[in-house]
C-alpha atoms as a PDB file:
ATOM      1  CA  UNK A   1     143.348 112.541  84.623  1.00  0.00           C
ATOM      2  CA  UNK A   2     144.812 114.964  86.852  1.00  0.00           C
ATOM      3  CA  UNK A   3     142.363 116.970  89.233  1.00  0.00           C
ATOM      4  CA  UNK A   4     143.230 119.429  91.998  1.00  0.00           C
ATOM      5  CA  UNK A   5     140.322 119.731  94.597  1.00  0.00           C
ATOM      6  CA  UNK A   6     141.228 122.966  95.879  1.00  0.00           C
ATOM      7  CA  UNK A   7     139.926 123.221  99.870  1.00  0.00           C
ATOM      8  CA  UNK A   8     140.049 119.427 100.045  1.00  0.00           C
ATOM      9  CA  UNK A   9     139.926 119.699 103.900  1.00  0.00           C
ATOM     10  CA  UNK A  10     136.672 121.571 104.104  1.00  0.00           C
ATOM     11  CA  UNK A  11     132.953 120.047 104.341  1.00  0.00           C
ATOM     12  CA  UNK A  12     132.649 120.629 100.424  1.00  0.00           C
ATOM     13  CA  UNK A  13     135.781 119.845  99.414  1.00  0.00           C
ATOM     14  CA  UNK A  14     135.874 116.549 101.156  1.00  0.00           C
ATOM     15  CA  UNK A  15     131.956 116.023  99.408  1.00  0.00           C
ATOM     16  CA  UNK A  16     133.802 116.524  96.316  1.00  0.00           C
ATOM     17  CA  UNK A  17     136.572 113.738  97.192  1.00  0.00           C
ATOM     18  CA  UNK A  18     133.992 111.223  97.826  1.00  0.00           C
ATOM     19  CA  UNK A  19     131.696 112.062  94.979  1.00  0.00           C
ATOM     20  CA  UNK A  20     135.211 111.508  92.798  1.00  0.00           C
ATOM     21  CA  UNK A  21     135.492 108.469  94.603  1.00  0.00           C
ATOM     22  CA  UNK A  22     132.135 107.128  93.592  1.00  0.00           C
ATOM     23  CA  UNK A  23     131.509 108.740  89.506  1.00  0.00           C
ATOM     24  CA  UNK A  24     135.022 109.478  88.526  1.00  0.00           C
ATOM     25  CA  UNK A  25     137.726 107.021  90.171  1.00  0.00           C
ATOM     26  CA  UNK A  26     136.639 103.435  89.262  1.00  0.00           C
ATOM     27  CA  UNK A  27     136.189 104.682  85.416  1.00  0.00           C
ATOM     28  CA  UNK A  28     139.627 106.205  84.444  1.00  0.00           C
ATOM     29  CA  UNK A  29     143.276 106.719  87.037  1.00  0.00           C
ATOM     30  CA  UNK A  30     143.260 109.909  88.330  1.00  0.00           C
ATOM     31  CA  UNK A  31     146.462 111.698  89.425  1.00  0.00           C
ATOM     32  CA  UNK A  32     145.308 114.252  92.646  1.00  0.00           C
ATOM     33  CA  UNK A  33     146.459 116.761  94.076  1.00  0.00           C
ATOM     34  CA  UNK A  34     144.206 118.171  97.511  1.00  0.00           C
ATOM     35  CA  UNK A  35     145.007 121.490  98.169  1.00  0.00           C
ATOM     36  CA  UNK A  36     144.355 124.200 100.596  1.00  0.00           C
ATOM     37  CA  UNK A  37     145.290 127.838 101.748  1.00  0.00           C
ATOM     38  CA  UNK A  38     147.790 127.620 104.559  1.00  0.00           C
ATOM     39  CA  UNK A  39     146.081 127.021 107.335  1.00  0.00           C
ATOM     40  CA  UNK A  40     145.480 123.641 106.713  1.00  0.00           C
ATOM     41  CA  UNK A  41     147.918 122.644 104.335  1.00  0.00           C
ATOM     42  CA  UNK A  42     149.703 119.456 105.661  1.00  0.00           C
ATOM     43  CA  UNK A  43     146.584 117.587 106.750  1.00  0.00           C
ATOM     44  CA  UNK A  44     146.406 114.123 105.693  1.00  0.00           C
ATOM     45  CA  UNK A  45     143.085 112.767 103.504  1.00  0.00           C
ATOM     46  CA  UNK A  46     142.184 109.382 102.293  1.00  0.00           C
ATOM     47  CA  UNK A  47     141.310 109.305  98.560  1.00  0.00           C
ATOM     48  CA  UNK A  48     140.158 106.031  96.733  1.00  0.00           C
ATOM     49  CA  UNK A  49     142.164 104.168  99.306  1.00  0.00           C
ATOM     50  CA  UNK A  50     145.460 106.164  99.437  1.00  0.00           C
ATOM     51  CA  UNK A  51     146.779 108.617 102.108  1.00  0.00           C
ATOM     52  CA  UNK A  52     148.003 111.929 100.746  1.00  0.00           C
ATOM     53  CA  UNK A  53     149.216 115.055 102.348  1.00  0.00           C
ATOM     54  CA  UNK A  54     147.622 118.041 101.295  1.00  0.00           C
ATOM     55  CA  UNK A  55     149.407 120.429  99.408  1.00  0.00           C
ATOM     56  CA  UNK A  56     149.691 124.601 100.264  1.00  0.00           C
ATOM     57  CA  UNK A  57     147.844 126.283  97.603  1.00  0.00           C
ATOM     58  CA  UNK A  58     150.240 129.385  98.342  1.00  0.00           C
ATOM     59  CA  UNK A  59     153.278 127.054  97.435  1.00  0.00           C
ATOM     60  CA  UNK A  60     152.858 126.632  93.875  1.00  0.00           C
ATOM     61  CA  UNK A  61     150.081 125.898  91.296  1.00  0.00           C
ATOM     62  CA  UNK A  62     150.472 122.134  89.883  1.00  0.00           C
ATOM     63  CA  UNK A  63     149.503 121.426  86.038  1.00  0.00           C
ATOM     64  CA  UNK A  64     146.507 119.447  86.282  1.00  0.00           C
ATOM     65  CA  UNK A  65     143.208 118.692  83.750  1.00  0.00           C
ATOM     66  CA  UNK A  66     140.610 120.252  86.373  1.00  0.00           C
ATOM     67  CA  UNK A  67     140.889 122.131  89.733  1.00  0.00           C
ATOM     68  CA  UNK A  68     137.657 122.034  91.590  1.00  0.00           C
ATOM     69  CA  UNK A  69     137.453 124.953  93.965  1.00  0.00           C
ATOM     70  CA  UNK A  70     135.706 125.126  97.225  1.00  0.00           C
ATOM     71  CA  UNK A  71     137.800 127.213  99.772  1.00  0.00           C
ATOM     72  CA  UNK A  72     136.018 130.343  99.532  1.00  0.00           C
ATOM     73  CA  UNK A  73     135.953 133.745  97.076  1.00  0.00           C
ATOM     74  CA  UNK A  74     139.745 134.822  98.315  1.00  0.00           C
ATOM     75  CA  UNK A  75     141.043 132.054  97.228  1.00  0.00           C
ATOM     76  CA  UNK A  76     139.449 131.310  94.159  1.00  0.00           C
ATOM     77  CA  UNK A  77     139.925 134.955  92.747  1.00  0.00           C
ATOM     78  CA  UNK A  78     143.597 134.867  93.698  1.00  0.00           C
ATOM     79  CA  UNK A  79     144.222 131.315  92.400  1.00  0.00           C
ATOM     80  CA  UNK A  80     142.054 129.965  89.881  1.00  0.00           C
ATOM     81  CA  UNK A  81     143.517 132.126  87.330  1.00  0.00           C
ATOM     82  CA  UNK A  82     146.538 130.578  88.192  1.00  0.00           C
ATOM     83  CA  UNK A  83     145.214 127.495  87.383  1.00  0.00           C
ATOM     84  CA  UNK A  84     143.961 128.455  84.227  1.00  0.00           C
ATOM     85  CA  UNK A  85     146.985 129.736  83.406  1.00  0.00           C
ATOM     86  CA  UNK A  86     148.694 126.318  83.069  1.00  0.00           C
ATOM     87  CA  UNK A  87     146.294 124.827  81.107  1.00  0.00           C
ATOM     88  CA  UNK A  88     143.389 124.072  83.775  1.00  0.00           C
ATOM     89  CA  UNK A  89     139.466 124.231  83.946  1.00  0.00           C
ATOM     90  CA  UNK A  90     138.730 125.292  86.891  1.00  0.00           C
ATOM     91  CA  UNK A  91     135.008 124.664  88.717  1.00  0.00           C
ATOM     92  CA  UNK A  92     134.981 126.709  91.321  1.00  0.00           C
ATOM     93  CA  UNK A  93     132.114 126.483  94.383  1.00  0.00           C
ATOM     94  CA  UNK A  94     132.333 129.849  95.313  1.00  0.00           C
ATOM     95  CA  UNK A  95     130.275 133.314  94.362  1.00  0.00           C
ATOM     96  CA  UNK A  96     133.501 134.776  92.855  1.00  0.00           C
ATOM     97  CA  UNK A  97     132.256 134.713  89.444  1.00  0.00           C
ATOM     98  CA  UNK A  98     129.211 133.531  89.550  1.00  0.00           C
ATOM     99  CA  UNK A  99     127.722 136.850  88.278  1.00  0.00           C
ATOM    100  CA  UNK A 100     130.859 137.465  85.666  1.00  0.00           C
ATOM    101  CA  UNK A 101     129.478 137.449  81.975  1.00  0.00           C
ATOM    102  CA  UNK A 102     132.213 135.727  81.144  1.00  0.00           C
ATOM    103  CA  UNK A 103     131.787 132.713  83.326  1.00  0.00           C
ATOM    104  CA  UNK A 104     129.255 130.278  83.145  1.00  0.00           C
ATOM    105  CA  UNK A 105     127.450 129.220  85.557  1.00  0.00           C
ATOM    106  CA  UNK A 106     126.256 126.051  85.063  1.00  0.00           C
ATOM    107  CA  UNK A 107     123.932 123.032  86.581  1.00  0.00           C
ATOM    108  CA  UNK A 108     124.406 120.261  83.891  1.00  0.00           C
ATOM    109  CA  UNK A 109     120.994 119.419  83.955  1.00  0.00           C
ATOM    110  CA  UNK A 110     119.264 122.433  82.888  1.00  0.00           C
ATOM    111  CA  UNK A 111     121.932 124.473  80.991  1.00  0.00           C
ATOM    112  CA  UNK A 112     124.919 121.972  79.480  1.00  0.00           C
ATOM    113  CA  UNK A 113     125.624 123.701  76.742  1.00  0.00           C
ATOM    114  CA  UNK A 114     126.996 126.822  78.805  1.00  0.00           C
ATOM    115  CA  UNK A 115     129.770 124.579  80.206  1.00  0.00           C
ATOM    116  CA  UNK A 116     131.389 124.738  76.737  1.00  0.00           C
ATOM    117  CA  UNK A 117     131.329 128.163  76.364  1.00  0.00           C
ATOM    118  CA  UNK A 118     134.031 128.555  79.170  1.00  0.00           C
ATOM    119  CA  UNK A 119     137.303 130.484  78.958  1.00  0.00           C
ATOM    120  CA  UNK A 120     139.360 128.444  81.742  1.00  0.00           C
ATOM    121  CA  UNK A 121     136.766 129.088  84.252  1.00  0.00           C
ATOM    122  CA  UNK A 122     133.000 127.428  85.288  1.00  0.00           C
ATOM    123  CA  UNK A 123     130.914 128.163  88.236  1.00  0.00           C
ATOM    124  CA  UNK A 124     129.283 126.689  90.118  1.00  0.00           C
ATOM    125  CA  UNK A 125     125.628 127.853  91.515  1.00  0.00           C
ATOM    126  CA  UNK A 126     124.437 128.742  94.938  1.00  0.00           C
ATOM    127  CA  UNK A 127     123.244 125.195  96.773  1.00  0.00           C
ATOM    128  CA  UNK A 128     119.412 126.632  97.006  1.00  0.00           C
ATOM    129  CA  UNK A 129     119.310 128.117  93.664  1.00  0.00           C
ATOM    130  CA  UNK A 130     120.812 124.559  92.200  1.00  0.00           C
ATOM    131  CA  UNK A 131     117.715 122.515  93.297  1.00  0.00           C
ATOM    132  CA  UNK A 132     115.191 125.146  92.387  1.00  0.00           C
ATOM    133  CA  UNK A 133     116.460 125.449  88.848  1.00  0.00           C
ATOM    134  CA  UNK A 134     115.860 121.891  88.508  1.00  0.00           C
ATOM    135  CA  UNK A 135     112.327 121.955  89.519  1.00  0.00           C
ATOM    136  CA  UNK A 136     111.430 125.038  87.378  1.00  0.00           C
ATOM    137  CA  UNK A 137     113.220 124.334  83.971  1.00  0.00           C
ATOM    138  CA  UNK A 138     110.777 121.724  82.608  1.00  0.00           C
ATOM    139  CA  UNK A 139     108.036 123.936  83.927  1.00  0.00           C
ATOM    140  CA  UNK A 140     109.623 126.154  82.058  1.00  0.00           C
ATOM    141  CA  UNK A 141     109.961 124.782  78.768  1.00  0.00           C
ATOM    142  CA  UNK A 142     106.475 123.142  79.134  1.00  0.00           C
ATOM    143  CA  UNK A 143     104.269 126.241  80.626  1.00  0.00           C
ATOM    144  CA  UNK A 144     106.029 129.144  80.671  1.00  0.00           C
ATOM    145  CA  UNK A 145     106.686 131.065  84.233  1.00  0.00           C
ATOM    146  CA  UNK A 146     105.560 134.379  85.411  1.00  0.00           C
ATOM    147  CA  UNK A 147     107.075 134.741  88.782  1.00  0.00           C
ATOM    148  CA  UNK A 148     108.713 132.479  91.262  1.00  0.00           C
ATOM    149  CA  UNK A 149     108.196 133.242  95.300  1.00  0.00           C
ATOM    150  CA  UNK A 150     110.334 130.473  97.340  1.00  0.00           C
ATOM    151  CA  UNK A 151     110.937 130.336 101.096  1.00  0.00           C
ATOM    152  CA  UNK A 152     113.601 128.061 101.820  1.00  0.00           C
ATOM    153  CA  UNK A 153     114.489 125.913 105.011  1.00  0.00           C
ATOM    154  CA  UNK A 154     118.354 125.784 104.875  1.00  0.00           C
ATOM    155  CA  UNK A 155     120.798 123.135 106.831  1.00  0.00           C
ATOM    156  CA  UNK A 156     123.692 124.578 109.307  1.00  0.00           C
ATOM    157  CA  UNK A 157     125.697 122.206 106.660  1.00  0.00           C
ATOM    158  CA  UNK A 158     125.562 125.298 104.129  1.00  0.00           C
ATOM    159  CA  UNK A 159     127.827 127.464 106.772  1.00  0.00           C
ATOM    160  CA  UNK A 160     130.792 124.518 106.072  1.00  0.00           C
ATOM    161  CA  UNK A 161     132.096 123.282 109.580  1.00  0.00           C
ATOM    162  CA  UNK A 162     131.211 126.131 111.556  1.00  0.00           C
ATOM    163  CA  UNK A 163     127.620 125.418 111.166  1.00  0.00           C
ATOM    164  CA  UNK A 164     127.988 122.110 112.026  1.00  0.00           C
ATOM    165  CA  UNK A 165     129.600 123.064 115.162  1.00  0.00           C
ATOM    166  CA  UNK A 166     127.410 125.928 116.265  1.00  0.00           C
ATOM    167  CA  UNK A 167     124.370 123.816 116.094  1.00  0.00           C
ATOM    168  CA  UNK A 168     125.888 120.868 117.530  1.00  0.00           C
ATOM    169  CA  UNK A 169     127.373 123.019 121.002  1.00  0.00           C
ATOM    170  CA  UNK A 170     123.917 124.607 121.182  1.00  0.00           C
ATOM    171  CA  UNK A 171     122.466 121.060 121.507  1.00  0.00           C
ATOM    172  CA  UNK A 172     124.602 120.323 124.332  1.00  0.00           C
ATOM    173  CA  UNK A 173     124.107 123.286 126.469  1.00  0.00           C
ATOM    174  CA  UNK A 174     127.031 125.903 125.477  1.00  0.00           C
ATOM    175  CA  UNK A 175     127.836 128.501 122.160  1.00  0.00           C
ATOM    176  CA  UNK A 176     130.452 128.243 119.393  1.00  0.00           C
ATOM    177  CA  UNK A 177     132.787 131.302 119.526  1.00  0.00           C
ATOM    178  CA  UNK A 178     133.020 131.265 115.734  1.00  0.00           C
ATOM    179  CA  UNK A 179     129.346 130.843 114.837  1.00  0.00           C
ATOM    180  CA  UNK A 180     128.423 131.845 111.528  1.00  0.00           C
ATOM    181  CA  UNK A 181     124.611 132.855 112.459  1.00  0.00           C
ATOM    182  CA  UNK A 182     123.656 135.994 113.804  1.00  0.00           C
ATOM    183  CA  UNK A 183     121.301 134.631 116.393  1.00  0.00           C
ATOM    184  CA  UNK A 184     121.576 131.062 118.245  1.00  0.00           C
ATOM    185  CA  UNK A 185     120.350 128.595 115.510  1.00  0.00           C
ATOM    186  CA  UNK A 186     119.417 125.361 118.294  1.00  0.00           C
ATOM    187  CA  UNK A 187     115.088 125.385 118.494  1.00  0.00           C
ATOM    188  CA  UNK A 188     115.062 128.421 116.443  1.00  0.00           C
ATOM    189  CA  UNK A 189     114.783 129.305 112.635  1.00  0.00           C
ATOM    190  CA  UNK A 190     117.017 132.450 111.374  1.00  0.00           C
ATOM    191  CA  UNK A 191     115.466 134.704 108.240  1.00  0.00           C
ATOM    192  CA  UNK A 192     119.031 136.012 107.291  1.00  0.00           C
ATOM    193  CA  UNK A 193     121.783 134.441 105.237  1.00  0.00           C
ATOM    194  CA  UNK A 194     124.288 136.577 104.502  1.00  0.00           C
ATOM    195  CA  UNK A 195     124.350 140.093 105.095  1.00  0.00           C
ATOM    196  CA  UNK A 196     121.159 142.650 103.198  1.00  0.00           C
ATOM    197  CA  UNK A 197     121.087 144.815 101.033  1.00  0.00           C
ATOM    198  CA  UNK A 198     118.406 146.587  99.879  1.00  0.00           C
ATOM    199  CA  UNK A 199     115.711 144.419 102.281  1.00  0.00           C
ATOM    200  CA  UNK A 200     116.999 141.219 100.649  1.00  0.00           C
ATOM    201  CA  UNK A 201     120.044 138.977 102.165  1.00  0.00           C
ATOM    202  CA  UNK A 202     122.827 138.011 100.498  1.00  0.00           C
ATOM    203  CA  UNK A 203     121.413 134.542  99.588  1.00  0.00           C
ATOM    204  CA  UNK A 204     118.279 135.465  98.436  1.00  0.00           C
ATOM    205  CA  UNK A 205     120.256 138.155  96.045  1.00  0.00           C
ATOM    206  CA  UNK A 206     121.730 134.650  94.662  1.00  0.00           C
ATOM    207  CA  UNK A 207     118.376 132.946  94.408  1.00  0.00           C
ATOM    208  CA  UNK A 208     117.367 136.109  92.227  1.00  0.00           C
ATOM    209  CA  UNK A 209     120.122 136.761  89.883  1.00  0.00           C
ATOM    210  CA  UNK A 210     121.520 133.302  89.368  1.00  0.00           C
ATOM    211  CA  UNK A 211     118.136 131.823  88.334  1.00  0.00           C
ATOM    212  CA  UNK A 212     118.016 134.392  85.887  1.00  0.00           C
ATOM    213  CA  UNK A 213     121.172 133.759  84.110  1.00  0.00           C
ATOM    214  CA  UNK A 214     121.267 129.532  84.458  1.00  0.00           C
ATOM    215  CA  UNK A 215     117.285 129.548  82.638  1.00  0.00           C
ATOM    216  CA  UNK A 216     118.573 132.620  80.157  1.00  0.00           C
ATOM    217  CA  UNK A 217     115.074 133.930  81.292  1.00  0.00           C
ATOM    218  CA  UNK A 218     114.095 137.239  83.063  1.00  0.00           C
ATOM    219  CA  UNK A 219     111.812 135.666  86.163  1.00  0.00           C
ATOM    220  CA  UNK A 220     111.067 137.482  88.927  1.00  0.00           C
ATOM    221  CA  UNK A 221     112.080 135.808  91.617  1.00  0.00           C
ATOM    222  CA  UNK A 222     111.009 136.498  95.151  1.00  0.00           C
ATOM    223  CA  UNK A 223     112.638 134.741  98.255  1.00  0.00           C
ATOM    224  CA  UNK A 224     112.779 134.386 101.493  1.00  0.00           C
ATOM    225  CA  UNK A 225     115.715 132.432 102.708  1.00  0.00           C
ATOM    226  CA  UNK A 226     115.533 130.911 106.243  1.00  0.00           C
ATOM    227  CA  UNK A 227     118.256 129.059 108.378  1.00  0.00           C
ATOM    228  CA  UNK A 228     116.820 126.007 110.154  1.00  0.00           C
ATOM    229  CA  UNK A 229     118.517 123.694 112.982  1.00  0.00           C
ATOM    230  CA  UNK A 230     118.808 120.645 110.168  1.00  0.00           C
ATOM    231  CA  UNK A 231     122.431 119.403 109.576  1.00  0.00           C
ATOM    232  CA  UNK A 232     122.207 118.220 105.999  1.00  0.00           C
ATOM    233  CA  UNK A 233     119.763 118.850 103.696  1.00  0.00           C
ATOM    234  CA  UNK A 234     118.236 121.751 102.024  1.00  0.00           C
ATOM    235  CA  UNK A 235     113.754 122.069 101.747  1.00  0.00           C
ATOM    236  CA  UNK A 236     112.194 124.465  99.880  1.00  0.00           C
ATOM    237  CA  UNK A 237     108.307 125.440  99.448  1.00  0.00           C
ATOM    238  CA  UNK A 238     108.024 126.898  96.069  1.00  0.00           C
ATOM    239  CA  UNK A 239     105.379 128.713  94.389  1.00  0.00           C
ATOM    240  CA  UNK A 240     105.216 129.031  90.440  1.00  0.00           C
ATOM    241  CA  UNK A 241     102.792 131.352  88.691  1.00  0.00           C
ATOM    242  CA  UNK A 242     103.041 129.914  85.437  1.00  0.00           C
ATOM    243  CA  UNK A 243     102.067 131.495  81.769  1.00  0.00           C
ATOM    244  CA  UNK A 244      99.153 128.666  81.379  1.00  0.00           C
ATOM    245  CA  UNK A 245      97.074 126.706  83.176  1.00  0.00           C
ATOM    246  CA  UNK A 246      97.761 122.771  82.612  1.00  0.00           C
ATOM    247  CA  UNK A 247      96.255 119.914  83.585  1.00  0.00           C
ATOM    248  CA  UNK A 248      98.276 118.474  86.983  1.00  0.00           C
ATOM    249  CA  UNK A 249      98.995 114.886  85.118  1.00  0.00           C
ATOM    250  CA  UNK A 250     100.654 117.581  82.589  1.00  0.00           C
ATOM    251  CA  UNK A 251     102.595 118.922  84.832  1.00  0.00           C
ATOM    252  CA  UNK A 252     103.531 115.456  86.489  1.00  0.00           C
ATOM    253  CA  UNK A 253     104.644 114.110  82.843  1.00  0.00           C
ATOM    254  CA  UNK A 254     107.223 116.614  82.874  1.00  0.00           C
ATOM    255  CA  UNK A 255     108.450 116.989  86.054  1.00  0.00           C
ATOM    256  CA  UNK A 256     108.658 112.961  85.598  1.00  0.00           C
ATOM    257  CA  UNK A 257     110.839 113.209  82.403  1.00  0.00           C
ATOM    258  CA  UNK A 258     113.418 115.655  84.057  1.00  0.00           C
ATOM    259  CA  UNK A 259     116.524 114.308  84.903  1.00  0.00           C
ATOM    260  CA  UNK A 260     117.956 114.556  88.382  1.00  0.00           C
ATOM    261  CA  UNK A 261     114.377 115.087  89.726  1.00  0.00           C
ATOM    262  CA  UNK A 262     112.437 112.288  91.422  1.00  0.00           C
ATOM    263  CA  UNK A 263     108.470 113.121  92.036  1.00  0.00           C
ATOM    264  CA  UNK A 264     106.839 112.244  94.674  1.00  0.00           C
ATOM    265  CA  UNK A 265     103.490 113.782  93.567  1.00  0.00           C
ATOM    266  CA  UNK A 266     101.085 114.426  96.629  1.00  0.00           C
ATOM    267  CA  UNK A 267     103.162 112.505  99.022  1.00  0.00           C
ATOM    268  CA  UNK A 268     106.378 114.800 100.214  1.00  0.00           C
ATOM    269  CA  UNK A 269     110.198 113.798 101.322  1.00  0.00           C
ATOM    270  CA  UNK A 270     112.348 115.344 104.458  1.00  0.00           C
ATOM    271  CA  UNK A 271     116.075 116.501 104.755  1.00  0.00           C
ATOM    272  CA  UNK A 272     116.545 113.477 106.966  1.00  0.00           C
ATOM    273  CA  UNK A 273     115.585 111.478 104.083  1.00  0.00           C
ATOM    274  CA  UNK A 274     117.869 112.878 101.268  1.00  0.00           C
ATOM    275  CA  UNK A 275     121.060 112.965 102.971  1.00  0.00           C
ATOM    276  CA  UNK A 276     123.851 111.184 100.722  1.00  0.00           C
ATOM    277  CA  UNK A 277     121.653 111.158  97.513  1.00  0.00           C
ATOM    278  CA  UNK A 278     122.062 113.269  94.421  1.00  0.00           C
ATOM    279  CA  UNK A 279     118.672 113.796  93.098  1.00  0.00           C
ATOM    280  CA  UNK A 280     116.280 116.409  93.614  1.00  0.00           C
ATOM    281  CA  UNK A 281     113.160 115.479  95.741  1.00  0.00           C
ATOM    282  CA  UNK A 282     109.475 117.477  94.756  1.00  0.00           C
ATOM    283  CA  UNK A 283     106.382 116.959  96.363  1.00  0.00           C
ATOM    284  CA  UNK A 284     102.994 118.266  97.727  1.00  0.00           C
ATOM    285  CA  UNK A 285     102.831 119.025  94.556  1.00  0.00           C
ATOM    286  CA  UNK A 286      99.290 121.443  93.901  1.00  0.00           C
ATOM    287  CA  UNK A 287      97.533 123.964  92.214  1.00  0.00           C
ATOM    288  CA  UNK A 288      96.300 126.807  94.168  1.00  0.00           C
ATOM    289  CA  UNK A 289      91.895 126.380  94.250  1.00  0.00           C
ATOM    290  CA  UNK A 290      91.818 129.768  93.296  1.00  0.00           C
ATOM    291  CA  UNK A 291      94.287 130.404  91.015  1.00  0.00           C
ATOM    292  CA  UNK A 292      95.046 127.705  88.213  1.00  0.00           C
ATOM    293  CA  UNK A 293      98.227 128.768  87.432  1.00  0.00           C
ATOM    294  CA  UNK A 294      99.771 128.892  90.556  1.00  0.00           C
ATOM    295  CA  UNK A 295     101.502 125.980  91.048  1.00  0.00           C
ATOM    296  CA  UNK A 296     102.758 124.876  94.885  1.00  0.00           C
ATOM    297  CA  UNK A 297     105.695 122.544  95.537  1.00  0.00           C
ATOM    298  CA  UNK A 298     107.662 121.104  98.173  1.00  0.00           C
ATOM    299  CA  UNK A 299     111.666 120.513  96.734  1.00  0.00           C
ATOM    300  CA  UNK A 300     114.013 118.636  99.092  1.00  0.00           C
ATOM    301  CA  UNK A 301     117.956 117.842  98.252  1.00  0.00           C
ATOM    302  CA  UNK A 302     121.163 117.109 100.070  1.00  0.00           C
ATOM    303  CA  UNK A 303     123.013 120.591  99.809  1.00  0.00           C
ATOM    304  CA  UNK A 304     126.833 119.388 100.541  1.00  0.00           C
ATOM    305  CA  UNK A 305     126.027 116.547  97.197  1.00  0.00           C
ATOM    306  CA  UNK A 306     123.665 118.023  94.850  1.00  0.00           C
ATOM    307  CA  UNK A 307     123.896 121.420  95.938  1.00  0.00           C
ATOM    308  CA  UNK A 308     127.697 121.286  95.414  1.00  0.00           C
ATOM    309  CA  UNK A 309     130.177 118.373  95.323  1.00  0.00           C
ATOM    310  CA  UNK A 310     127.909 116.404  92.745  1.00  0.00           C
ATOM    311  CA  UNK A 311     127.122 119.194  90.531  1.00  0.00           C
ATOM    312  CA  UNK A 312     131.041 120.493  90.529  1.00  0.00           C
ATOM    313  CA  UNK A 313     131.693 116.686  89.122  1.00  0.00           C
ATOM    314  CA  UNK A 314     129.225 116.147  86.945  1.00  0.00           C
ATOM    315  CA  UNK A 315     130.581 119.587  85.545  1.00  0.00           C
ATOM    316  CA  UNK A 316     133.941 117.641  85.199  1.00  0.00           C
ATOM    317  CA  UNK A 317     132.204 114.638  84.089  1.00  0.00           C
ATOM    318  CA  UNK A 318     130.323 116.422  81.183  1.00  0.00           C
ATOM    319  CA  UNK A 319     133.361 118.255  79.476  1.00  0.00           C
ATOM    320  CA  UNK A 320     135.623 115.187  79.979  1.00  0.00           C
ATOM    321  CA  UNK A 321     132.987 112.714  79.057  1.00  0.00           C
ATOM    322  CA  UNK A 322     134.004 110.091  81.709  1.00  0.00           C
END
């Protein structure tokens, strides 16, 4: 199989070289090509135990099977087409066309059958909205939901590199030039991701419209989406109004049943504890006293695997069948 992982140098991209590594590599050869915009095309990266050079995305377009994208909305509007062009599907990380009616967007969990209704391209979801949807689709199909309000707790990790680095020269003392928060993130929490727009940021505006067209249902969705100093690993305290009013063990049948989700019932899971795994995490799982519809839970996953590398694959993994 030949794949392209398109920003193969980047905190994603390199996620999605060792998720390949793991699901992909020791079932069929694949042929790769990494790739990046110019900048830093000519690095060298390890894959499955051989050194290549990474190739300039702006040099020409190679025919592969699948290009998996995660080098940003520029470059996937100017190049995925490209791909497609020459006979690729392209997954692509980004928001480019997340919202485009005629691009899926797709977490292979909860809505598989969209993946084969591509035309060359697939995207992939937000990293918060990807563990949510996981949570609230067998509630769902089950119950029936209302209204969604989520605040999440979101790692520097989900700012690539330059959240990493921010965080990390805050701890000792100085201040990244090229921070990607607007206020210092070190012993602080930041409400904003993203620029806003009408009261709501830029990620929340995700959390709202993706949901909606991943379920095929119109939820209101209401978040609040918060920056923490964590380095991996995305938490989220959610709060589902649902259409009925089950029994808890109900609820805990099908939560159980889902796949991708471990539950951890009453008992609850950190982002210290997730890092490097794949499934989703829920806990403190309860039912408001005064409201028995109102369902409470806390949902914990790694954001740079399950919240993109992992679900990109398992995109590739589900149309190839590998």
């Amino acid at each position: 199989m030949r794949i392209a992982v398109v920003g193969a140098t980047g905190l994603v991209g390199d996620t999605m070289l060792r998720v390949l590594e793991e699901r992909v590599a020791p079932k069929i050869p694949i042929e790769l090509f990494p790739m990046a915009t110019r900048r830093s095309a000519g690095k060298s990266i390890t894959f499955f135990g051989r050194e290549y050079r990474v190739l300039d995305v702006e040099e020409g377009i190679p025919e592969v099977d699948f290009a998996l994208f995660s080098a940003g909305s520029h470059a996937a509007r100017a190049y995925a087409p490209v791909f497609v062009s020459k006979g690729a599907v392209v997954i692509d990380n980004s928001s480019a066309y997340r919202m485009d009616e005629r691009v899926p967007l797709v977490v292979p969990q909860v809505n598989p059958q969209d993946a084969h209704e591509h035309q060359g391209i697939i995207a992939n979801p937000n990293c918060s909205t990807i563990q949510m949807v996981i949570f609230l689709k067998p509630l769902l199909d089950a119950f029936g939901i209302e209204e969604v309000n989520v605040v999440t707790f979101q790692a520097v990790s989900g700012a690539g590199y330059r959240g990493i680095f921010a965080l990390e020269a805050e701890e000792d003392g100085g201040f990244y030039d090229h921070t990607p928060f607007a206020k210092r993130i070190h012993r602080n929490v930041i409400p904003q991701i993203g620029d806003f727009r009408e009261g709501y940021s830029t990620e929340e505006w995700k959390m709202i419209n993706e949901t909606r067209k991943i379920l095929h249902a119109d939820i209101p969705v209401n978040p609040t989406a918060v920056r923490v100093p964590v380095k991996v690993g995305h938490s989220e305290a959610v709060h589902v109004l649902l259409d009925s009013a089950p029994p808890i063990e109900d609820v805990y049948k099908v939560l159980r049943d889902f796949p991708g989700l471990i539950l951890l019932g009453e008992d609850y899971i950190t982002p210290m504890d997730v890092e490097g795994r794949d499934e989703v995490f829920v806990g403190r799982l309860r039912f408001h006293p005064d409201n028995p519809r109102l369902l409470s839970a806390w949902v914990v996953a790694d954001n740079l695997r399950r919240g993109a590398a992992t679900n990109a694959v398992e995109i590739l993994q589900l149309l190839s069948g590998v």
